[in-house]
Protein backbone atom coordinates (compact mmCIF):
# COMPACT_ATOMS: atom_id res chain seq x y z
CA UNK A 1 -19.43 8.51 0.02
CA UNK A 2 -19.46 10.85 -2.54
CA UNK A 3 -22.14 11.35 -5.29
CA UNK A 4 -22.19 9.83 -8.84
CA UNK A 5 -21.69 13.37 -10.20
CA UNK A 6 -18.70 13.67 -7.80
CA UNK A 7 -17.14 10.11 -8.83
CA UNK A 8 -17.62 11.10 -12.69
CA UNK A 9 -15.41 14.45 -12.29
CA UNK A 10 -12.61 11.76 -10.90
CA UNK A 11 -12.88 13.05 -7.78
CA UNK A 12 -12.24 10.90 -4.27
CA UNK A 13 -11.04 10.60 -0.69
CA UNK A 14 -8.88 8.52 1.21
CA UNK A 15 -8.77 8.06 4.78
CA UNK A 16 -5.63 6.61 6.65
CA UNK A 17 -5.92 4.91 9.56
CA UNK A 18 -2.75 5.68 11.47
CA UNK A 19 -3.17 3.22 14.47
CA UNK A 20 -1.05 1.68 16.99
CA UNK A 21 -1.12 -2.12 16.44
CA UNK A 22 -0.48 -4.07 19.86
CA UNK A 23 0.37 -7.29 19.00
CA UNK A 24 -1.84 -10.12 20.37
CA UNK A 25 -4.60 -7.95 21.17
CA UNK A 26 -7.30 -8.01 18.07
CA UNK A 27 -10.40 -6.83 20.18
CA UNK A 28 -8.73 -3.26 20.67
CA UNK A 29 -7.29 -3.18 17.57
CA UNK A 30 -10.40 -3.97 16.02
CA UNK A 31 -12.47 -1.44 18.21
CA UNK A 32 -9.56 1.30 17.41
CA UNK A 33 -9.86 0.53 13.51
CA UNK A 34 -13.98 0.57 13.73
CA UNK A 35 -13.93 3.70 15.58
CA UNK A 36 -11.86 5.18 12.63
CA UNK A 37 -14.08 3.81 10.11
CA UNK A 38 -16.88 5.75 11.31
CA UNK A 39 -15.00 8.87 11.34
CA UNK A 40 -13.79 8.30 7.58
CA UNK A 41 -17.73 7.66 6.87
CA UNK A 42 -18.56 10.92 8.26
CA UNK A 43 -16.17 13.20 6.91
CA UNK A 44 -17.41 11.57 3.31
CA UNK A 45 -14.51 9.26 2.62
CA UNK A 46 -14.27 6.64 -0.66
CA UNK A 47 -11.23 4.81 0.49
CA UNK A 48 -10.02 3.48 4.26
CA UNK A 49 -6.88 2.84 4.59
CA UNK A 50 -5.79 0.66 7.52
CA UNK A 51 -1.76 -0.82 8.28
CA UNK A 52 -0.38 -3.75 7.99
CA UNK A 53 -1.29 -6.27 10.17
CA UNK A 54 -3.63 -4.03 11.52
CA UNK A 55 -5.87 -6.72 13.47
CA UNK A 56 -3.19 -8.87 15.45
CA UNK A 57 0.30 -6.84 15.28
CA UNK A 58 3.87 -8.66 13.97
CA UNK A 59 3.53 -11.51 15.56
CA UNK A 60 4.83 -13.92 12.72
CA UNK A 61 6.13 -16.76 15.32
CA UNK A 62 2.41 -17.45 16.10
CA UNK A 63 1.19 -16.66 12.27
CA UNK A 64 -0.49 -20.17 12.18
CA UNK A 65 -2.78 -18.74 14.92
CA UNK A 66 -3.64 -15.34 13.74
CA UNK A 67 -3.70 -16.76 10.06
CA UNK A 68 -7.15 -16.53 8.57
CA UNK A 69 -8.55 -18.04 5.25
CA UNK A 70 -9.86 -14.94 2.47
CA UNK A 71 -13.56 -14.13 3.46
CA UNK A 72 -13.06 -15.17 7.48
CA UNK A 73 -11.91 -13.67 10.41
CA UNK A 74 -9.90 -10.72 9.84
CA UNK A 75 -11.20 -10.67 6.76
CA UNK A 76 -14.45 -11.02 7.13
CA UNK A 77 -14.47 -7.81 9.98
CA UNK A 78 -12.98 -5.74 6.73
CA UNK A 79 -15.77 -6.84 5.05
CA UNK A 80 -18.05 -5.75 7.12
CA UNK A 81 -16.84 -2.47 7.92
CA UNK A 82 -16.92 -2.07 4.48
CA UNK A 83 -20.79 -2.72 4.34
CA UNK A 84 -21.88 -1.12 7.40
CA UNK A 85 -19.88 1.96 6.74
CA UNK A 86 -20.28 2.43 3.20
CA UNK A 87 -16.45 2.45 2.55
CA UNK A 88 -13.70 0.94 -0.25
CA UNK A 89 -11.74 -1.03 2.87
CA UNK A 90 -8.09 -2.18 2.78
CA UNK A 91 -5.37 -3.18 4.71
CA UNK A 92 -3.14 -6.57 5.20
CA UNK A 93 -3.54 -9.20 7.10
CA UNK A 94 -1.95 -12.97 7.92
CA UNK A 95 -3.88 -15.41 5.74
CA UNK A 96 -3.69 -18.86 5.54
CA UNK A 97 -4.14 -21.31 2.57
CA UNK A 98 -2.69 -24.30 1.08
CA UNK A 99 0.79 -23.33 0.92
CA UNK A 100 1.19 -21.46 4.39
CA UNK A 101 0.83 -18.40 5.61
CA UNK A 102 1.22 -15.14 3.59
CA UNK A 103 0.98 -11.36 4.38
CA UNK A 104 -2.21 -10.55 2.26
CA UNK A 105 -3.32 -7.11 1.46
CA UNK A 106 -7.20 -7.03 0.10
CA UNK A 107 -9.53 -4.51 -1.04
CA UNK A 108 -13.28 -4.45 -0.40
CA UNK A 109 -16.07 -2.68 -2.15
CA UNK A 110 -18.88 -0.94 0.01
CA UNK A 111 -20.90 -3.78 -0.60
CA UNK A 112 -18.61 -5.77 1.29
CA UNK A 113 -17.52 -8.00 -1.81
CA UNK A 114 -13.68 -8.72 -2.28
CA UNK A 115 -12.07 -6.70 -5.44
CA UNK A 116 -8.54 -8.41 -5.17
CA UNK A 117 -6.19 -9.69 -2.90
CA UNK A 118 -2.36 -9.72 -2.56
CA UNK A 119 -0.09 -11.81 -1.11
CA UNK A 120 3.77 -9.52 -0.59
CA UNK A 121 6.03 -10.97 -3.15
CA UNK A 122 8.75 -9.37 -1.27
CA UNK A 123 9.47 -10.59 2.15
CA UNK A 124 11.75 -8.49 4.75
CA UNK A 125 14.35 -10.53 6.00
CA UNK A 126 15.62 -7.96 8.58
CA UNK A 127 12.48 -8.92 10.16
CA UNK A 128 12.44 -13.24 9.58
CA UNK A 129 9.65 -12.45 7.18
CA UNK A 130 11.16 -15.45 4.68
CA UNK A 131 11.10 -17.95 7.68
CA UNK A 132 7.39 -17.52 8.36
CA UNK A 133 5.50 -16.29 5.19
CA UNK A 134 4.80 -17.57 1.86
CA UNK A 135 5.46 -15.06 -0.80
CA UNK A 136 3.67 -13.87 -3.83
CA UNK A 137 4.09 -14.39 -7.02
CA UNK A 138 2.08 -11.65 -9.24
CA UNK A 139 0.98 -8.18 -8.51
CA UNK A 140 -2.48 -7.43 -8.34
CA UNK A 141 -5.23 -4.35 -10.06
CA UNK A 142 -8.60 -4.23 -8.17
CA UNK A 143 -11.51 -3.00 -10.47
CA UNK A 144 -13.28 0.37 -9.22
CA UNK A 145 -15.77 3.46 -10.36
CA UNK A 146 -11.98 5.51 -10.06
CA UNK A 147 -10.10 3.00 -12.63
CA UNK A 148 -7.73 0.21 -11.71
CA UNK A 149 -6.00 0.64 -8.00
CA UNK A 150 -2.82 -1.39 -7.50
CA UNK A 151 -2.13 -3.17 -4.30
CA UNK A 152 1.53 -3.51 -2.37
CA UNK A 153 2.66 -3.74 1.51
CA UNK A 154 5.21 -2.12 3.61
CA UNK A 155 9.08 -3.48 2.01
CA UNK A 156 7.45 -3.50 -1.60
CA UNK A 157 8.23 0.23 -1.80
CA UNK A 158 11.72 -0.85 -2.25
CA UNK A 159 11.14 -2.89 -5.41
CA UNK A 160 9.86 -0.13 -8.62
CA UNK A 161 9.83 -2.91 -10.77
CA UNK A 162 6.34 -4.52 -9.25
CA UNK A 163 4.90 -0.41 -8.91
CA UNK A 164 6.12 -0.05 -12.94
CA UNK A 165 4.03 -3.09 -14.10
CA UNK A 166 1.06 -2.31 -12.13
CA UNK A 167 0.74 1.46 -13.35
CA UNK A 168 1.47 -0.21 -17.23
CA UNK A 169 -1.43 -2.61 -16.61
CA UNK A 170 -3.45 1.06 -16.13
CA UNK A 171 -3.51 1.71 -12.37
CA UNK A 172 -4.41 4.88 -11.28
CA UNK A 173 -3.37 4.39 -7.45
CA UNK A 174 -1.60 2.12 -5.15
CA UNK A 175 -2.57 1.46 -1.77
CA UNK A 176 0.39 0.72 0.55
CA UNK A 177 -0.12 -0.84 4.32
CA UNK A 178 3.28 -0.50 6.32
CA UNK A 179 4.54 -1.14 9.59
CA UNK A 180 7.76 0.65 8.91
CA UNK A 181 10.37 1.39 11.84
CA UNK A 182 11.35 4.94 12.36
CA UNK A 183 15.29 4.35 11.30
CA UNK A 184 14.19 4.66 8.20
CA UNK A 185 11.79 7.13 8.04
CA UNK A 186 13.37 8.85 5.68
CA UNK A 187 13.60 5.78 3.24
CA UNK A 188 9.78 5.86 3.53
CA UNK A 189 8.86 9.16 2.06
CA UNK A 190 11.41 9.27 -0.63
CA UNK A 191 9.99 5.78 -1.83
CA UNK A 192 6.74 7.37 -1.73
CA UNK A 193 7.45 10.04 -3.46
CA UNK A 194 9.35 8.19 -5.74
CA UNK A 195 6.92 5.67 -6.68
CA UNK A 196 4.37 8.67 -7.47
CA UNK A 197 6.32 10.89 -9.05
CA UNK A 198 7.87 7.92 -11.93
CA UNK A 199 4.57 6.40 -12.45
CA UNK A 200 2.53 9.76 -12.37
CA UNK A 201 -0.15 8.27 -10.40
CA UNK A 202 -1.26 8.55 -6.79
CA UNK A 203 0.48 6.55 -3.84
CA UNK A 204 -2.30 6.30 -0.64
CA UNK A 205 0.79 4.88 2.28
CA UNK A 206 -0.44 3.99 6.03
CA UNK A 207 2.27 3.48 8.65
CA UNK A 208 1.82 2.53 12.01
CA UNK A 209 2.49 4.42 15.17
CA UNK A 210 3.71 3.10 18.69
CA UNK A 211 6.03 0.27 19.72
CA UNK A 212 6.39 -3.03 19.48
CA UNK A 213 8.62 -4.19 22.43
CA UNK A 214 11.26 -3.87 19.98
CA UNK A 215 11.12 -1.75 17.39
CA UNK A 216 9.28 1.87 17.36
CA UNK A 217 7.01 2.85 14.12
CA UNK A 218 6.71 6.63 12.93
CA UNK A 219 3.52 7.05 11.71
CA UNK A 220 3.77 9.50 8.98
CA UNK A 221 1.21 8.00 6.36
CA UNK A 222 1.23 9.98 3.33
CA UNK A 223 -0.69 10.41 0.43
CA UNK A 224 1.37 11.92 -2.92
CA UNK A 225 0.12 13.04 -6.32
CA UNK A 226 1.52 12.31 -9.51
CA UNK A 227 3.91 15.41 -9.43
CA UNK A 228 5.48 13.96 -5.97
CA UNK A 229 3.78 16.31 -3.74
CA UNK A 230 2.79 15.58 -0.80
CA UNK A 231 -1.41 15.85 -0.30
CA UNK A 232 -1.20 14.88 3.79
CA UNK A 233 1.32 13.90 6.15
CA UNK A 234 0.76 12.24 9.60
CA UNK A 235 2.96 12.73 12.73
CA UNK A 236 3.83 9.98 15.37
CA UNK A 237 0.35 9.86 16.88
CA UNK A 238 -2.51 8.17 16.65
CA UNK A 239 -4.88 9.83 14.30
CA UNK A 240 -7.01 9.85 10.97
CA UNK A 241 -5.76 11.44 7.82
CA UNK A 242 -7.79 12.41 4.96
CA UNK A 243 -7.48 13.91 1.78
CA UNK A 244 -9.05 14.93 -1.45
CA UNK A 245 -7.45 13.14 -5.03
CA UNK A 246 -8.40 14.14 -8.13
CA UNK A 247 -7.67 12.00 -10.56
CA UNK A 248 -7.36 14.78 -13.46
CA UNK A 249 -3.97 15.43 -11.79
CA UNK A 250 -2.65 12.38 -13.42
CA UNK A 251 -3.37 12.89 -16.76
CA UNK A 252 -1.93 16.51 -16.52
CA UNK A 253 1.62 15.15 -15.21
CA UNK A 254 1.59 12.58 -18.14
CA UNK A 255 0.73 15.25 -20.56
CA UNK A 256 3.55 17.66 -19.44
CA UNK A 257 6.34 14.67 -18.83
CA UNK A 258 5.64 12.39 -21.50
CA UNK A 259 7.33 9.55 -19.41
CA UNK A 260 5.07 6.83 -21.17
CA UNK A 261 6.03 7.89 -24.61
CA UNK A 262 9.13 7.98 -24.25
CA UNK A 263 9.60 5.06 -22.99
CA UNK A 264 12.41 2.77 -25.04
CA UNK A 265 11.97 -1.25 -23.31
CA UNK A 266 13.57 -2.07 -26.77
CA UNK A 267 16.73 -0.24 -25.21
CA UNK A 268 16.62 -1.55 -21.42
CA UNK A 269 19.29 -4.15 -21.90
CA UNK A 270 22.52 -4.17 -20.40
CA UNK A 271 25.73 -4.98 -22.63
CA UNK A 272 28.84 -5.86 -20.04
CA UNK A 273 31.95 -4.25 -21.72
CA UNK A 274 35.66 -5.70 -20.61
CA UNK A 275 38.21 -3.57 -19.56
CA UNK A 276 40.53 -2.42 -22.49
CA UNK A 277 43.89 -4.05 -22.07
CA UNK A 278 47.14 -2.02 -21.38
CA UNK A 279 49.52 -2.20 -24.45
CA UNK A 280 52.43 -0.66 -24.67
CA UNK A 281 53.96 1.34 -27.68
CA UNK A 282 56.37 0.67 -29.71
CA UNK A 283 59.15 2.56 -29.93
């Protein structure tokens, strides 16, 4: 991790863990994401970034199995990688509580303690998500040295509203697990970029690579600045990304584009005007 001096001048790294996920098999996928881990540790990394569903693959028919209470399981390996590799850890994962089962994104500090958690208040239907899952209801801001970093997954990059009140509440990045397909490839880095460049923050995105059995994934993880440009891009193999934020970056873009300021919710209402009826003259 980087120094005191070196978190005080706003500077960090993030480290994307662009795995393959094979569902059903959370030994390798564990192993695969531990292996990364130590590489983001050595190369000096703040932040680890791993995909959705990283530990068991999209396997929401047998969710009740793979489904894990906050603090065990799943959850408690991020929590430990976090520790023993000195590393701000996040990712999503099934979790189950009193209402069901949710897709839960967390972050944990080096210490291993839990900053925040999020359960996706926007389930994919084109994938069953709303016959399996429980959704969210709130967004959620994890506390760190860096300021404020906002938490979404995957199909939440299609919703600005959830990125807009996050980045109001004073987040300075958002953290996106994904397993999205490669159809829409495209979809994913202009929602990237999009959510960056209107917020004028920093957008950390992990995609997964390989195949399902029925869909294929990309890859492709991305981190963008506030000015939508993209820091690193990954292809469609397995591999580590890493990259260098600084922070001062952000309050540059909202400097020169004022987008804050100028601002008008006073004016974001929507008055439904009738169509002007035909009338004809009189001669």
């Amino acid at each position: 991790m980087h120094s005191e001096s070196e978190t005080q001048s706003e500077t960090l790294s993030i480290a994307l863990a662009q795995m393959d996920v094979p569902v059903a098999r959370p030994e390798d996928n564990l192993a695969q994401a531990r292996a990364f881990a130590a590489q983001a540790r050595d190369v000096g990394a703040d932040f680890f970034l791993l995909p959705e569903l990283w530990l068991h693959g999209y396997d929401l028919e047998r969710g009740d199995e793979w489904a894990d209470p906050l603090g065990q399981g799943g959850f408690a390996h991020m929590a430990h990688m976090a520790r023993e590799f000195g590393l701000y850890v996040s990712g999503s994962l099934l979790e189950s509580h009193a209402h069901g089962v949710s897709n839960t994104a967390v972050l944990y500090s080096p210490d291993g303690m839990l900053l925040g958690s999020y359960r996706k208040v926007h389930l994919f239907r084109l994938m069953q998500e709303h016959l399996y899952l429980y959704p969210g209801d709130h967004a959620t801001l994890c506390p760190t040295p860096w300021g404020p970093v906002g938490l979404a997954i995957c199909y939440d990059m299609r919703f600005p509203e959830i990125f807009r009140a996050m980045a109001l509440a004073g987040a300075v990045l958002f953290l996106v697990p994904a397993q999205w397909p490669i159809p829409r490839v495209d979809a994913w880095f202009l929602l990237a970029r999009a959510r960056a460049t209107e917020n004028e923050l920093f957008v950390a995105a992990c995609n997964r690579v390989g195949d399902d059995g029925q869909t294929e994934f990309p890859g492709r993880s991305c981190v963008v600045d506030p000015w939508g440009n993209v820091l690193v891009e990954g292809n469609d193999d397995v591999q580590l990304l890493v990259t260098q934020v600084d922070l001062k970056e952000m309050r540059k873009a909202r400097r020169y584009l004022t987008v804050y300021e100028d601002r008008r919710p006073d004016a974001y209402r929507v008055e439904s005007m009738e169509m002007p009826s035909s009338s004809k003259e009189s001669a």
